[in-house]
Protein backbone atom coordinates (compact mmCIF):
# COMPACT_ATOMS: atom_id res chain seq x y z
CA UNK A 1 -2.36 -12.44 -15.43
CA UNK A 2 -3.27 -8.50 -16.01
CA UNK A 3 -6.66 -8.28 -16.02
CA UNK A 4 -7.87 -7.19 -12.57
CA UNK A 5 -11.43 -8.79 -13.55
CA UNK A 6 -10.59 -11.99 -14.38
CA UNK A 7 -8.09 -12.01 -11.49
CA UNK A 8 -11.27 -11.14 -8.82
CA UNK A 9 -12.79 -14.28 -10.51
CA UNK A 10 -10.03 -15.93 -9.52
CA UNK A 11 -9.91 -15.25 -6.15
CA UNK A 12 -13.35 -15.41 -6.00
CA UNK A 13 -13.22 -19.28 -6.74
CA UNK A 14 -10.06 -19.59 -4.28
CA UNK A 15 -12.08 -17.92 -1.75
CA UNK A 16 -14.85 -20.18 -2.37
CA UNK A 17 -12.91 -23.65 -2.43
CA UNK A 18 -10.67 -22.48 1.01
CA UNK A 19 -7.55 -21.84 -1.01
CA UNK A 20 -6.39 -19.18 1.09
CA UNK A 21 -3.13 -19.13 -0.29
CA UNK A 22 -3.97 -18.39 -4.28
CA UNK A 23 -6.80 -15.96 -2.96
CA UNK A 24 -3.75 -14.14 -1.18
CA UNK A 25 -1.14 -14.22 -4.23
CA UNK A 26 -4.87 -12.64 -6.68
CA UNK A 27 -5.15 -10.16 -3.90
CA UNK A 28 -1.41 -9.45 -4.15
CA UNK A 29 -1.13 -9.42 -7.97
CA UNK A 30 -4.43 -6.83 -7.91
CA UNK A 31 -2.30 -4.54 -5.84
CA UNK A 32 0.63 -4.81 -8.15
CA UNK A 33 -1.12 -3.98 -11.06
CA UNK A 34 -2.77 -0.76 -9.63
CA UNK A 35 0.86 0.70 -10.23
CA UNK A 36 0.62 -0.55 -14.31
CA UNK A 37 1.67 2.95 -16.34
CA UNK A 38 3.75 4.36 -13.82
CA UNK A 39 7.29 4.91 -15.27
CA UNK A 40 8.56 6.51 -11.87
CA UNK A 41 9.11 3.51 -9.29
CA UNK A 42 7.79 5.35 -6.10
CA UNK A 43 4.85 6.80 -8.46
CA UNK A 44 4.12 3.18 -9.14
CA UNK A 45 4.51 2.22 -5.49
CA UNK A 46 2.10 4.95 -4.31
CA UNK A 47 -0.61 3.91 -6.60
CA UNK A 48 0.07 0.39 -5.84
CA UNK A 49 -0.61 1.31 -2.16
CA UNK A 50 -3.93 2.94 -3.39
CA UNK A 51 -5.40 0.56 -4.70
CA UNK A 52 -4.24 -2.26 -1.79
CA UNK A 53 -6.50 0.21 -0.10
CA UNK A 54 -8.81 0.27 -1.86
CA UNK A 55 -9.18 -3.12 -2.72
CA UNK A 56 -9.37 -3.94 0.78
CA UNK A 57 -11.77 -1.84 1.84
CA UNK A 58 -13.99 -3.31 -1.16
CA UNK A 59 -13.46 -6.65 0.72
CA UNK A 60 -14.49 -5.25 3.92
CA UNK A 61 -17.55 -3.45 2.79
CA UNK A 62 -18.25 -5.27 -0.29
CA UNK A 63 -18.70 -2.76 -2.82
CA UNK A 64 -15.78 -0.62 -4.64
CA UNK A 65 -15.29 2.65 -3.18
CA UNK A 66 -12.77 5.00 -4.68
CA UNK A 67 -10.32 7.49 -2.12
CA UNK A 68 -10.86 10.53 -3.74
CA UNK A 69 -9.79 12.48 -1.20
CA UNK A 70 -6.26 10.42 -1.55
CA UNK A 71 -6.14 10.63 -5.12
CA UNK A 72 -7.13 14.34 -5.28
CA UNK A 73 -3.99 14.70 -2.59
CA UNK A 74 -1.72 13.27 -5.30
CA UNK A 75 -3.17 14.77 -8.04
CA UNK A 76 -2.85 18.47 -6.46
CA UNK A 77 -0.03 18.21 -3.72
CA UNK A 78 2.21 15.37 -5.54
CA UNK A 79 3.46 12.15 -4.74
CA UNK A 80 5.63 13.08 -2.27
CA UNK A 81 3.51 15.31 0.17
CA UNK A 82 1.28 12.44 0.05
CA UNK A 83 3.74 9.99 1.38
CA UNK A 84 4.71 12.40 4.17
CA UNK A 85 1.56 13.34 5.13
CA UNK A 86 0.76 9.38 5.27
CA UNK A 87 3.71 8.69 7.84
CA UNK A 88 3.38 11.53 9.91
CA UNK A 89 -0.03 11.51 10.63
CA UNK A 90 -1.18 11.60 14.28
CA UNK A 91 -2.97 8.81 13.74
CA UNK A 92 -3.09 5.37 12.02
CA UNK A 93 -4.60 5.70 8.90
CA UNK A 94 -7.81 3.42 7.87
CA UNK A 95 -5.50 2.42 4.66
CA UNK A 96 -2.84 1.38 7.06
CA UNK A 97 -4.81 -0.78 9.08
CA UNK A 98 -6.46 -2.65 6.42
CA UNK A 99 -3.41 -3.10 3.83
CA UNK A 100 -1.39 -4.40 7.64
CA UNK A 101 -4.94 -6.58 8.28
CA UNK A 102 -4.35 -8.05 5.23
CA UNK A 103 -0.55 -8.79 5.58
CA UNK A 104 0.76 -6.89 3.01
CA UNK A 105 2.71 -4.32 4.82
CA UNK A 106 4.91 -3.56 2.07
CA UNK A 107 1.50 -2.04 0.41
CA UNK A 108 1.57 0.39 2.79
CA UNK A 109 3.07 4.43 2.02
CA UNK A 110 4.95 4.02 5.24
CA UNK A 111 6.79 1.01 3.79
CA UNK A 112 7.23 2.97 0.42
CA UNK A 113 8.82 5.93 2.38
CA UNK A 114 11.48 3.54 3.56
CA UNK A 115 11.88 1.88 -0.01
CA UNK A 116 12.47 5.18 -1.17
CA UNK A 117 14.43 6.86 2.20
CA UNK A 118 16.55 9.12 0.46
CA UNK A 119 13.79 11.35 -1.19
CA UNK A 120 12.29 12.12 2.28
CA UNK A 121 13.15 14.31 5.39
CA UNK A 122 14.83 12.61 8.40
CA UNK A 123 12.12 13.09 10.40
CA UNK A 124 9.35 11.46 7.92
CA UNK A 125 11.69 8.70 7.59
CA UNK A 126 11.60 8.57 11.43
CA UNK A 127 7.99 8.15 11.18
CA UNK A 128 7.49 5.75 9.14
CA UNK A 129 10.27 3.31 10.89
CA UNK A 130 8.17 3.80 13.90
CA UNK A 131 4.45 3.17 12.91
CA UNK A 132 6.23 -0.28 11.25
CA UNK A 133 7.87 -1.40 13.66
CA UNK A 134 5.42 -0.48 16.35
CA UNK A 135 2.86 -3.48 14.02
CA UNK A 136 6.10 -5.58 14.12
CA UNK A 137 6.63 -4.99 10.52
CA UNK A 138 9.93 -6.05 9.08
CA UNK A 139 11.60 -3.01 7.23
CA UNK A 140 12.48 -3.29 3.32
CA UNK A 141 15.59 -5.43 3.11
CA UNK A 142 17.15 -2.85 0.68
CA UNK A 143 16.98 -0.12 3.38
CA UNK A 144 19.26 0.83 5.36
CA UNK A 145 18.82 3.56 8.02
CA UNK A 146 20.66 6.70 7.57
CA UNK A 147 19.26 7.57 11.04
CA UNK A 148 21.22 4.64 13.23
C-alpha cells in the first residue's frame, strides 16, 4: 500500500478489532512512506524520522500537528546539521521519546546517524551510540563502530 489515508483506515480497523500487530506494521509502513521522493538514502531516512514523529504525536494528541520548527531546520541548515543537532542535544528530544515509545527505534535521527556513521563527526557518532544504548536500543546491524 502507498496511500497514507487508506493505510490510517487500516490501522484504524486493526486498532479497533485488537490487532495490534497489523496496526504496528500500518504505523510502520506510514513512516516509510514519509521518505517517498527522496533520492538521497539519509535524506529519505531523515524525513522518514519526521514523520514517525509526527505521526506519533498525532496518536498521542489526536490531531496532526506539523514540526515546523524541524522542517524549517532542514530546510535552512540541511540534513546533516539536523541530525547532529538531534544526537547531541542535552536533552532527549520529544521525537525521540515517542518514535522509542512506539518501538521503532530505527525511526529515530540518532539511529540514522549510525546508519549513516561515516558522514558524521566522531563525537556525534559518540552521541548517538550513547542515547541508544542508554534505551537499550540495539545498534543498526550494518554499523560498525569506528570508535571501538
Amino acid at each position: 500500500m502507498s496511500d497514507p489515508k487508506r493505510i490510517r483506515v487500516l490501522m484504524q480497523n486493526a486498532l479497533d478489532r485488537n490487532e495490534e500487530g497489523l496496526a504496528r506494521l500500518c504505523l510502520r509502513r506510514i513512516f516509510e512512506l514519509g521518505g517517498d521522493g527522496y533520492p538521497d538514502p539519509m535524506v529519505r531516512r531523515l524525513w522518514q524520522a519526521v514523520t514517525a514523529y509526527e505521526e506519533t504525536r498525532k496518536l498521542k494528541i489526536g490531531r496532526a500537528q506539523r514540526e515546523t520548527k524541524v522542517r524549517m531546520k532542514i530546510e535552512t541548515k540541511g540534513p546533516l546539521v539536523a541530525l547532529a543537532d538531534w544526537a547531541t542535544a542535552k536533552g532527549v528530544t520529544p521525537g525521540f521519546l515517542a518514535v522509542i515509545d512506539a518501538g521503532m527505534a530505527e525511526f529515530t535521527g540518532e539511529y540514522i546517524v549510525l546508519e549513516f556513521a561515516d558522514s558524521f563527526d566522531d563525537s556525534v557518532v559518540q552521541a548517538a551510540r550513547t542515547r541508544l544504548e542508554s534505551f537499550g536500543v540495539a545498534l543498526p546491524k550494518s554499523w560498525r563502530s569506528r570508535l571501538g
